[in-house]
N, C-alpha and C. Protein backbone atom coordinates (compact mmCIF):
# COMPACT_ATOMS: atom_id res chain seq x y z
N UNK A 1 56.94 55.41 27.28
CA UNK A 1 57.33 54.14 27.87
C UNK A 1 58.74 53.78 27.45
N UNK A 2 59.40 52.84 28.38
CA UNK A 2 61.01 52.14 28.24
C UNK A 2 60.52 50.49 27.82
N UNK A 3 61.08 50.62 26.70
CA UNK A 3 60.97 49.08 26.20
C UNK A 3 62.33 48.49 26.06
N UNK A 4 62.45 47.00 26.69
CA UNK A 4 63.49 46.35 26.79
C UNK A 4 63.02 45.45 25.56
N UNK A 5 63.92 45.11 24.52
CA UNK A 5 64.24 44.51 23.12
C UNK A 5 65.03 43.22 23.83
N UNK A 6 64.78 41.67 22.94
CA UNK A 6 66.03 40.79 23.19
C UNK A 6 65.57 39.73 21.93
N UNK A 7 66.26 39.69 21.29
CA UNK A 7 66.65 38.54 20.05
C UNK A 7 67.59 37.96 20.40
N UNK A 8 67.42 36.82 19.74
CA UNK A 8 68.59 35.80 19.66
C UNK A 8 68.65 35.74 18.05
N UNK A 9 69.58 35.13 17.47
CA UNK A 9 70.15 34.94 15.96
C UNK A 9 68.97 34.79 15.20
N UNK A 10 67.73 34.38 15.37
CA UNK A 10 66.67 33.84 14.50
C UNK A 10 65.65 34.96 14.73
N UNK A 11 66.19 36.03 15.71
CA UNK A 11 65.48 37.09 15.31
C UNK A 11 66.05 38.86 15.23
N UNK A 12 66.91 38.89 14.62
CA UNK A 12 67.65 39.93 14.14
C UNK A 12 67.19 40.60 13.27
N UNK A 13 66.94 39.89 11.86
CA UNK A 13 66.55 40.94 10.66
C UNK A 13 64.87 42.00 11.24
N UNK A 14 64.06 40.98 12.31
CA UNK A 14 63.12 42.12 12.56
C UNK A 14 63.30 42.99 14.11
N UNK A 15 64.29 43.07 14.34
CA UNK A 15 65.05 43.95 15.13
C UNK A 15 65.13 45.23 14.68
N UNK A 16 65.68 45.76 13.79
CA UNK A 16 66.01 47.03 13.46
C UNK A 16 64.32 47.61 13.00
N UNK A 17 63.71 46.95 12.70
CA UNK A 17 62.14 47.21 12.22
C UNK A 17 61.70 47.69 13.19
N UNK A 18 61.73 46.97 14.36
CA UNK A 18 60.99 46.80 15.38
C UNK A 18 61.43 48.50 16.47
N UNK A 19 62.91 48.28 16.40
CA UNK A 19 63.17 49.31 17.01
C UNK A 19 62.53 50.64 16.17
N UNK A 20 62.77 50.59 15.11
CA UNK A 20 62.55 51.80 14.76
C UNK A 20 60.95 52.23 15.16
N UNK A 21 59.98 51.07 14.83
CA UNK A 21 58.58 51.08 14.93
C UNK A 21 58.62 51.75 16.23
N UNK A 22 58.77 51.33 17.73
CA UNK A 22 58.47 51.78 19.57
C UNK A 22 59.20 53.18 19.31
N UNK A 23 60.15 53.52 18.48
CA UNK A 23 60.80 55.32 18.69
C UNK A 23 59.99 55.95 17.92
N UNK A 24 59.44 55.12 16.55
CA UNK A 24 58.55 56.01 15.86
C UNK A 24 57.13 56.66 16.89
N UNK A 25 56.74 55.23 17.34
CA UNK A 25 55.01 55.50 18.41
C UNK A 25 55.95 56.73 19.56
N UNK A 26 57.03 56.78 19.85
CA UNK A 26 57.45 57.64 20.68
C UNK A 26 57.99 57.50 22.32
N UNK A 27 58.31 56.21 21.55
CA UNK A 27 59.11 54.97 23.25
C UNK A 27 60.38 54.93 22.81
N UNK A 28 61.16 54.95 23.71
CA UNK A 28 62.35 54.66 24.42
C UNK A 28 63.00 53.14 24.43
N UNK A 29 63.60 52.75 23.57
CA UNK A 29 64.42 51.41 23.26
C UNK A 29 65.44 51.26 24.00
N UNK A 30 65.76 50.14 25.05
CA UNK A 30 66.91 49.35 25.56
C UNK A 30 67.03 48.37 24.41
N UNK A 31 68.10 48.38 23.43
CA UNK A 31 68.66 47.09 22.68
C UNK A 31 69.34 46.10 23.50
N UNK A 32 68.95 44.85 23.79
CA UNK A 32 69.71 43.50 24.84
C UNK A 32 70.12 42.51 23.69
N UNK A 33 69.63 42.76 22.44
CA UNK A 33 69.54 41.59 21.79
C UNK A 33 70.97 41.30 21.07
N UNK A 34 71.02 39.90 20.60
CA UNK A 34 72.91 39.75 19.85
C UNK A 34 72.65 40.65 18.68
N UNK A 35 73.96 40.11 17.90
CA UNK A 35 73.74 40.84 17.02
C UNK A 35 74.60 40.68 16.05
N UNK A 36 74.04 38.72 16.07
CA UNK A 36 74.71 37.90 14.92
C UNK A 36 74.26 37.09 14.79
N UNK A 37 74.64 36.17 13.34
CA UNK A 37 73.61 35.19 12.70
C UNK A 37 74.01 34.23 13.42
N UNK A 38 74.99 34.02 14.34
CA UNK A 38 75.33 32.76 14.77
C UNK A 38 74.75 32.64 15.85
N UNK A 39 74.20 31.30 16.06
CA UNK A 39 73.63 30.38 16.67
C UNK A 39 74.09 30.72 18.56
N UNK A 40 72.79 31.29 19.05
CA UNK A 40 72.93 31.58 20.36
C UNK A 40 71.50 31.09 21.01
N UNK A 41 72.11 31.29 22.56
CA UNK A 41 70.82 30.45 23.37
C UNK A 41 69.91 31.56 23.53
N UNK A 42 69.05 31.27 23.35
CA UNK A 42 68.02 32.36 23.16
C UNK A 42 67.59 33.00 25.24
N UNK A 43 67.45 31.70 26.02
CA UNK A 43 66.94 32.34 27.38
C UNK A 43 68.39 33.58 27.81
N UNK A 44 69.47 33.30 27.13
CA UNK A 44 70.53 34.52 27.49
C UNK A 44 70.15 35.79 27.27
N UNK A 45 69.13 35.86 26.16
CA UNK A 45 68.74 37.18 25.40
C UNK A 45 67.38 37.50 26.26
N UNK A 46 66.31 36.33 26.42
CA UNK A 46 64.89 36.53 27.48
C UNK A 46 65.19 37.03 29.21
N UNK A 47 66.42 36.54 29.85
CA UNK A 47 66.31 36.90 31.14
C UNK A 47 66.97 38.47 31.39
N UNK A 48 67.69 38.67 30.41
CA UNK A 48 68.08 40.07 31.20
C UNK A 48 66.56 41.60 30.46
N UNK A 49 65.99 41.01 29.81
CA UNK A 49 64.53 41.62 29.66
C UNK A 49 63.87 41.67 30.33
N UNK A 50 63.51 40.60 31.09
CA UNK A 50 62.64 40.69 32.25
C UNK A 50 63.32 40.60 33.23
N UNK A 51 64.52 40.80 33.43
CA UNK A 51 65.00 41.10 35.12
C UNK A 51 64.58 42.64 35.09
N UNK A 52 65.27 43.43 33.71
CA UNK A 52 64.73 44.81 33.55
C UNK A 52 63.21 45.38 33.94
N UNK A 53 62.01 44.16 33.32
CA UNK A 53 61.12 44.74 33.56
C UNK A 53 60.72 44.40 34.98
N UNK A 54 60.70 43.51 35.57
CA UNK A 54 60.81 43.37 37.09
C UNK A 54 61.18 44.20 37.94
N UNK A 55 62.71 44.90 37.31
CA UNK A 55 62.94 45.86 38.12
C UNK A 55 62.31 47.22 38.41
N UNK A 56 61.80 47.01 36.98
CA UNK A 56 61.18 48.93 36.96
C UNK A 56 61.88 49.43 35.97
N UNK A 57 63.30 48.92 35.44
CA UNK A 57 63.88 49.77 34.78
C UNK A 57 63.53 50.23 33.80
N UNK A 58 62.52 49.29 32.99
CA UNK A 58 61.86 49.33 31.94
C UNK A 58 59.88 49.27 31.73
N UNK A 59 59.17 49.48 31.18
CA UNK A 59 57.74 49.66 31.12
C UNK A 59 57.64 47.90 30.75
N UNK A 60 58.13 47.48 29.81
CA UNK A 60 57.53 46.42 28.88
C UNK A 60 58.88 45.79 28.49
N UNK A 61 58.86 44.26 27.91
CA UNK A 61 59.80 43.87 27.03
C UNK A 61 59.28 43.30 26.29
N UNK A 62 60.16 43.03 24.72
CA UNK A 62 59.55 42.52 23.73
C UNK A 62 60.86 41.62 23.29
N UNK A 63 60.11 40.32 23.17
CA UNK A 63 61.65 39.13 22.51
C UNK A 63 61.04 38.51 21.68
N UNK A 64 61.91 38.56 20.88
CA UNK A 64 61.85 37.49 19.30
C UNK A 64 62.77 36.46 19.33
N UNK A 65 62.56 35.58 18.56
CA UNK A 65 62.93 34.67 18.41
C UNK A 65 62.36 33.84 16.60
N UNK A 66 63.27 32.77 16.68
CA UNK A 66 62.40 31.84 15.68
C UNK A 66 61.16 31.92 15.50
N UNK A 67 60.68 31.10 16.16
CA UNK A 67 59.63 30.55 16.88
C UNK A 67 58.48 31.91 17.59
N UNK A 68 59.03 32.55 18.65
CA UNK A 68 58.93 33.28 20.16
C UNK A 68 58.72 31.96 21.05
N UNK A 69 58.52 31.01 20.47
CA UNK A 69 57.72 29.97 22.19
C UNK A 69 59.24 29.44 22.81
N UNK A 70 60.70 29.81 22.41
CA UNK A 70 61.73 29.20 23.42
C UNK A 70 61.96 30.58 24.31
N UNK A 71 61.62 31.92 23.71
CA UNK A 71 61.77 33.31 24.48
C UNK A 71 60.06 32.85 25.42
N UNK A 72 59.25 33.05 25.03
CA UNK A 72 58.26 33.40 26.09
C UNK A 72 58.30 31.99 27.22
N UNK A 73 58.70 30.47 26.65
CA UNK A 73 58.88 29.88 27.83
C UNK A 73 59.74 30.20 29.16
N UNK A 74 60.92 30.82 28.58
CA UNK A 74 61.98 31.57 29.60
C UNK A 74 61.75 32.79 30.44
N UNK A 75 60.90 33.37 29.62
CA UNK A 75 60.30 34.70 30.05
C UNK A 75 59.34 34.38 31.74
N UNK A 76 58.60 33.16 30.72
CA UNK A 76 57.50 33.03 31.90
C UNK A 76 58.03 32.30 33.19
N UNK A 77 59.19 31.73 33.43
CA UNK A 77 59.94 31.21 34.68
C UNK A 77 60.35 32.33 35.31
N UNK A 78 60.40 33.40 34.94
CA UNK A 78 60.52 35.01 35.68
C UNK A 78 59.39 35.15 36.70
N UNK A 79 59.51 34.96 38.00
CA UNK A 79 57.80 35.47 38.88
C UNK A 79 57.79 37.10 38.12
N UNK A 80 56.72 37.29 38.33
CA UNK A 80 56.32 38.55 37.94
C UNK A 80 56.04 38.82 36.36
N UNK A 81 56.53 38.11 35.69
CA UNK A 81 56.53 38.87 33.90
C UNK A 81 54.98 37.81 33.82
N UNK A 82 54.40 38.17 32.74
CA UNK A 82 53.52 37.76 32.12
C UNK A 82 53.76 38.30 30.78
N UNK A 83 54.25 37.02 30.18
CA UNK A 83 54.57 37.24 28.32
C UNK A 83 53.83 36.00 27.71
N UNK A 84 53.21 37.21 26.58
CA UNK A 84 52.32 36.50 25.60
C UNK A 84 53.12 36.38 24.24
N UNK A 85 52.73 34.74 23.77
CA UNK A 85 53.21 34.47 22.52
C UNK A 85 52.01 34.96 21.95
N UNK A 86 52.51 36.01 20.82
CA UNK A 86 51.57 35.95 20.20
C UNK A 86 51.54 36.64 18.77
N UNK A 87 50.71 36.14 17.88
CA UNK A 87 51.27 36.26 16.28
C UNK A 87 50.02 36.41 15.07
N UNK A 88 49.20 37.16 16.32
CA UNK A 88 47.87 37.93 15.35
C UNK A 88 47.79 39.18 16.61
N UNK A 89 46.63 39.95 15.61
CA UNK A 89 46.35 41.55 15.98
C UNK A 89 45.60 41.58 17.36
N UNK A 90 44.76 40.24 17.16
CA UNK A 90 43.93 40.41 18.35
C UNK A 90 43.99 39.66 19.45
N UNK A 91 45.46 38.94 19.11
CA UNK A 91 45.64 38.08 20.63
C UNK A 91 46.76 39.50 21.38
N UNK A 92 47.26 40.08 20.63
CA UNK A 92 48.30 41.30 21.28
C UNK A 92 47.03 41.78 22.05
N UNK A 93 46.28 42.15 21.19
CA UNK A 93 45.30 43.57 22.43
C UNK A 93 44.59 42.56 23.54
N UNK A 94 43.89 41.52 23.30
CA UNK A 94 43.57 40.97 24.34
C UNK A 94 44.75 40.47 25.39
N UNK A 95 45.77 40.17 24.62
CA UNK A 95 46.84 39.60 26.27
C UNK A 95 46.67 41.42 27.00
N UNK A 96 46.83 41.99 26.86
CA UNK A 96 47.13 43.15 27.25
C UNK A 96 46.16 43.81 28.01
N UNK A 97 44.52 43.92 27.74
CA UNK A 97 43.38 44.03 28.34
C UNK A 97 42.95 43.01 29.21
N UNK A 98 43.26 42.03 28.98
CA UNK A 98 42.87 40.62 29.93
C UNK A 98 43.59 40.12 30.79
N UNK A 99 45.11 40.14 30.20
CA UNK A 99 46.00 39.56 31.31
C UNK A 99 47.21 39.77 32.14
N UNK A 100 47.19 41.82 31.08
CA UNK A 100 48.07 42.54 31.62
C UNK A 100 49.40 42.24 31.53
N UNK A 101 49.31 41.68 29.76
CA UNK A 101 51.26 41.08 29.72
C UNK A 101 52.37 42.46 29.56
N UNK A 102 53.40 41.93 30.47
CA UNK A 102 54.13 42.93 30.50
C UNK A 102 55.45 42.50 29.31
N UNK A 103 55.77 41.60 28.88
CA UNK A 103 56.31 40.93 28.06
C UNK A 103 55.74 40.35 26.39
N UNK A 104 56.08 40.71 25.41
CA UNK A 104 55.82 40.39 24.36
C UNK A 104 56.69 39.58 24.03
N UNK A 105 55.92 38.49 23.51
CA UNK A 105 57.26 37.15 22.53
C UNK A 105 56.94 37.40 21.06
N UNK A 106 56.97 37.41 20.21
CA UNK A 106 57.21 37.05 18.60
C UNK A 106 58.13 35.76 18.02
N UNK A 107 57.43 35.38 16.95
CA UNK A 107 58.60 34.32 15.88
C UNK A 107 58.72 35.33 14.68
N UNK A 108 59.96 35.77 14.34
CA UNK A 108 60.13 36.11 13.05
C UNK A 108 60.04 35.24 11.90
N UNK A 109 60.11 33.93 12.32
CA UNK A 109 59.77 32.75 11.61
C UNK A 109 58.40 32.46 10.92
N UNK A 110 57.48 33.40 11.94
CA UNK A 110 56.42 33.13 11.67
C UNK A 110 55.56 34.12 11.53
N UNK A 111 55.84 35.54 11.47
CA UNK A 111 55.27 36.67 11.06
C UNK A 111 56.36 36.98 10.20
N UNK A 112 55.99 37.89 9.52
CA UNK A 112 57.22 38.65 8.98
C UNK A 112 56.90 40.44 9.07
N UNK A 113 57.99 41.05 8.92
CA UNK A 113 57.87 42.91 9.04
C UNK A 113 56.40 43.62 9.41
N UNK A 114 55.38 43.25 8.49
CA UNK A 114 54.41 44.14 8.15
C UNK A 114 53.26 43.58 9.67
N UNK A 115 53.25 42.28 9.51
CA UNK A 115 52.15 42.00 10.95
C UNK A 115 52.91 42.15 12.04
N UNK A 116 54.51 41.98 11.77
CA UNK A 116 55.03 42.46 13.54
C UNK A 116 54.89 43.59 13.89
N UNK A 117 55.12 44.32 12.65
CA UNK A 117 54.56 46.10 13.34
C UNK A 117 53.38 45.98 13.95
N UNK A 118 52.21 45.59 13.18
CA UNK A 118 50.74 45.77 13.19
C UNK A 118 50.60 45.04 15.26
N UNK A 119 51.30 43.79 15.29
CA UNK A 119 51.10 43.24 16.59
C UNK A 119 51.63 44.24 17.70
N UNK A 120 52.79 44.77 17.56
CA UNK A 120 53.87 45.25 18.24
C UNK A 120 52.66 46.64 18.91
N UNK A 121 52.33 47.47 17.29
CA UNK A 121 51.73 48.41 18.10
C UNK A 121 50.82 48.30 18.86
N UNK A 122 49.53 47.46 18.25
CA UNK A 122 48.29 46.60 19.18
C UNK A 122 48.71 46.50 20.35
N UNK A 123 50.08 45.54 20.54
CA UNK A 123 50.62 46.22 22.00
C UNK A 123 50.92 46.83 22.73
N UNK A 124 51.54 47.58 22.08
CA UNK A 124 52.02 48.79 22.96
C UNK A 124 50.91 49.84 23.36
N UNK A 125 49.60 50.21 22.27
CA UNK A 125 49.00 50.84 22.54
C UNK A 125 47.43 50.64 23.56
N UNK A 126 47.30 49.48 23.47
CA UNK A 126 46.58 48.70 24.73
C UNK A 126 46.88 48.87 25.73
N UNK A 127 45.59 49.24 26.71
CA UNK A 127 45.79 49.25 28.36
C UNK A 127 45.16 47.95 28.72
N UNK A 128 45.62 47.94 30.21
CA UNK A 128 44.84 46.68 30.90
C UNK A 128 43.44 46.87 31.34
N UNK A 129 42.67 45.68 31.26
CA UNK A 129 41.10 46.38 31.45
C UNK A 129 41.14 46.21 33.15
N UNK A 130 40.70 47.06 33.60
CA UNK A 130 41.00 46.88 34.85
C UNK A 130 39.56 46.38 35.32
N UNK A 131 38.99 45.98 34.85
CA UNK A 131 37.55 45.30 35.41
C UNK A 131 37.96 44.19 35.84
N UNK A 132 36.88 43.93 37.53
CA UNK A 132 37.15 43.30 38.41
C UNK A 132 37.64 41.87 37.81
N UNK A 133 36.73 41.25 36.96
CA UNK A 133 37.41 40.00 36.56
C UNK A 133 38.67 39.17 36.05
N UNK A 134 39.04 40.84 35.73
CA UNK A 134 40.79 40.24 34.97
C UNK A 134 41.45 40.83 36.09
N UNK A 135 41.45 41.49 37.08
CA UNK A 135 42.02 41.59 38.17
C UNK A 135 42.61 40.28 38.75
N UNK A 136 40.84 39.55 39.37
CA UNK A 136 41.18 38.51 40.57
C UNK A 136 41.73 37.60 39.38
N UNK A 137 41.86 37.43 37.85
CA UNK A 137 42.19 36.35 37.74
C UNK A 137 44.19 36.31 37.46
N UNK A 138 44.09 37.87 37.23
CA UNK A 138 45.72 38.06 37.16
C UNK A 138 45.87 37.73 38.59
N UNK A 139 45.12 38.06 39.38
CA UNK A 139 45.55 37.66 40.84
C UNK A 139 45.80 36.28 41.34
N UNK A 140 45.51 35.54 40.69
CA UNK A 140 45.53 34.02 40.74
C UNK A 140 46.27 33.96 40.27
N UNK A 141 46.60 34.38 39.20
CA UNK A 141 48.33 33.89 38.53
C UNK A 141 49.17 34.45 39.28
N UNK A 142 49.58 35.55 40.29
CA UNK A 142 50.25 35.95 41.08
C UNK A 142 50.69 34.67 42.04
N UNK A 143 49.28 34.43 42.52
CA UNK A 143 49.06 33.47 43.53
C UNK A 143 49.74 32.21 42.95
N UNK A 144 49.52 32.14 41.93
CA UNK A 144 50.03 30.88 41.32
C UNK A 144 51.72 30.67 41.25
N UNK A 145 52.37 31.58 41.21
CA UNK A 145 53.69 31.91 41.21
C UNK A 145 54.48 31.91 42.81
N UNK A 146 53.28 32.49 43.85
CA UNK A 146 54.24 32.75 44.87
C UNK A 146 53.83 31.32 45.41
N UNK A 147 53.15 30.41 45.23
CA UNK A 147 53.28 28.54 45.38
C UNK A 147 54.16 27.94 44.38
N UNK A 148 54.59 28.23 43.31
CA UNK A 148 55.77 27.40 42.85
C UNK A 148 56.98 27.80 42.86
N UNK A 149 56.84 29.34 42.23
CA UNK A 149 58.12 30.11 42.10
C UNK A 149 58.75 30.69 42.89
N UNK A 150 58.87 29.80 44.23
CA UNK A 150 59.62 30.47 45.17
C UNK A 150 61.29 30.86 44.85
N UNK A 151 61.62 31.61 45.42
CA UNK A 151 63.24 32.20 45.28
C UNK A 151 63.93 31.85 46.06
């Protein structure tokens, strides 16, 4: 898989972790993220991730942040991405079996090194359950997008 990366300043130090972790499992890193302590808008670093994954160019993106909830709010104004905040083992594998996120958010603020690996891989190595129920309901969120998020 091609994974698109994007930090903003509050999430740098688990950047280089992170990358190394998706080349170690044996994925392919796009770096988008800054790559300084100073104070940047974080949706600058979330939209060109998911224009990537929208396009195809990429399998997945993953953004950090402080927090992750100012990256995954930005993320999710993207039609098409579905990004999960998320900052335990078992909300990664369930967004991923249930709701088919193509986007990962993180807070480095609020994990640190050892559980972002542990989440990161949970992610990456999760498929979507393709049973009928998480289908029609990803399908509703589709639906839900092409009534607000028009272009």
């Amino acid at each position: 898989m091609k994974i698109a990366l994007g930090t903003d300043h509050a999430g740098i130090r688990l950047k280089e972790d992170i990358i190394k972790l998706i080349t170690d499992l044996g994925h392919e890193v796009e770096d988008l993220s800054c790559n300084c302590e100073t104070s940047v808008d974080y949706p600058d670093y979330a939209l060109p991730v998911c224009e990537k994954v929208i396009s195809g160019e990429v399998d997945r993106g993953i953004l950090i942040c402080g927090t992750g909830i100012g990256m995954s709010i930005a993320a999710n104004k993207v039609p098409g991405i579905r990004c999960a905040l998320t900052h335990d083992v078992f909300s990664a594998k369930a967004t991923r079996e249930h709701n088919d996120s193509n986007v990962l958010a993180m807070g480095e603020r609020v994990v640190g090194p050892g559980l972002a690996a542990e989440i990161v891989t949970a992610w990456l190595t999760t498929d979507f359950s393709q049973g009928e129920r998480h289908i029609g309901r990803v399908s509703k969120i589709k639906a839900i997008e092409d009534r607000y998020l028009k272009v």
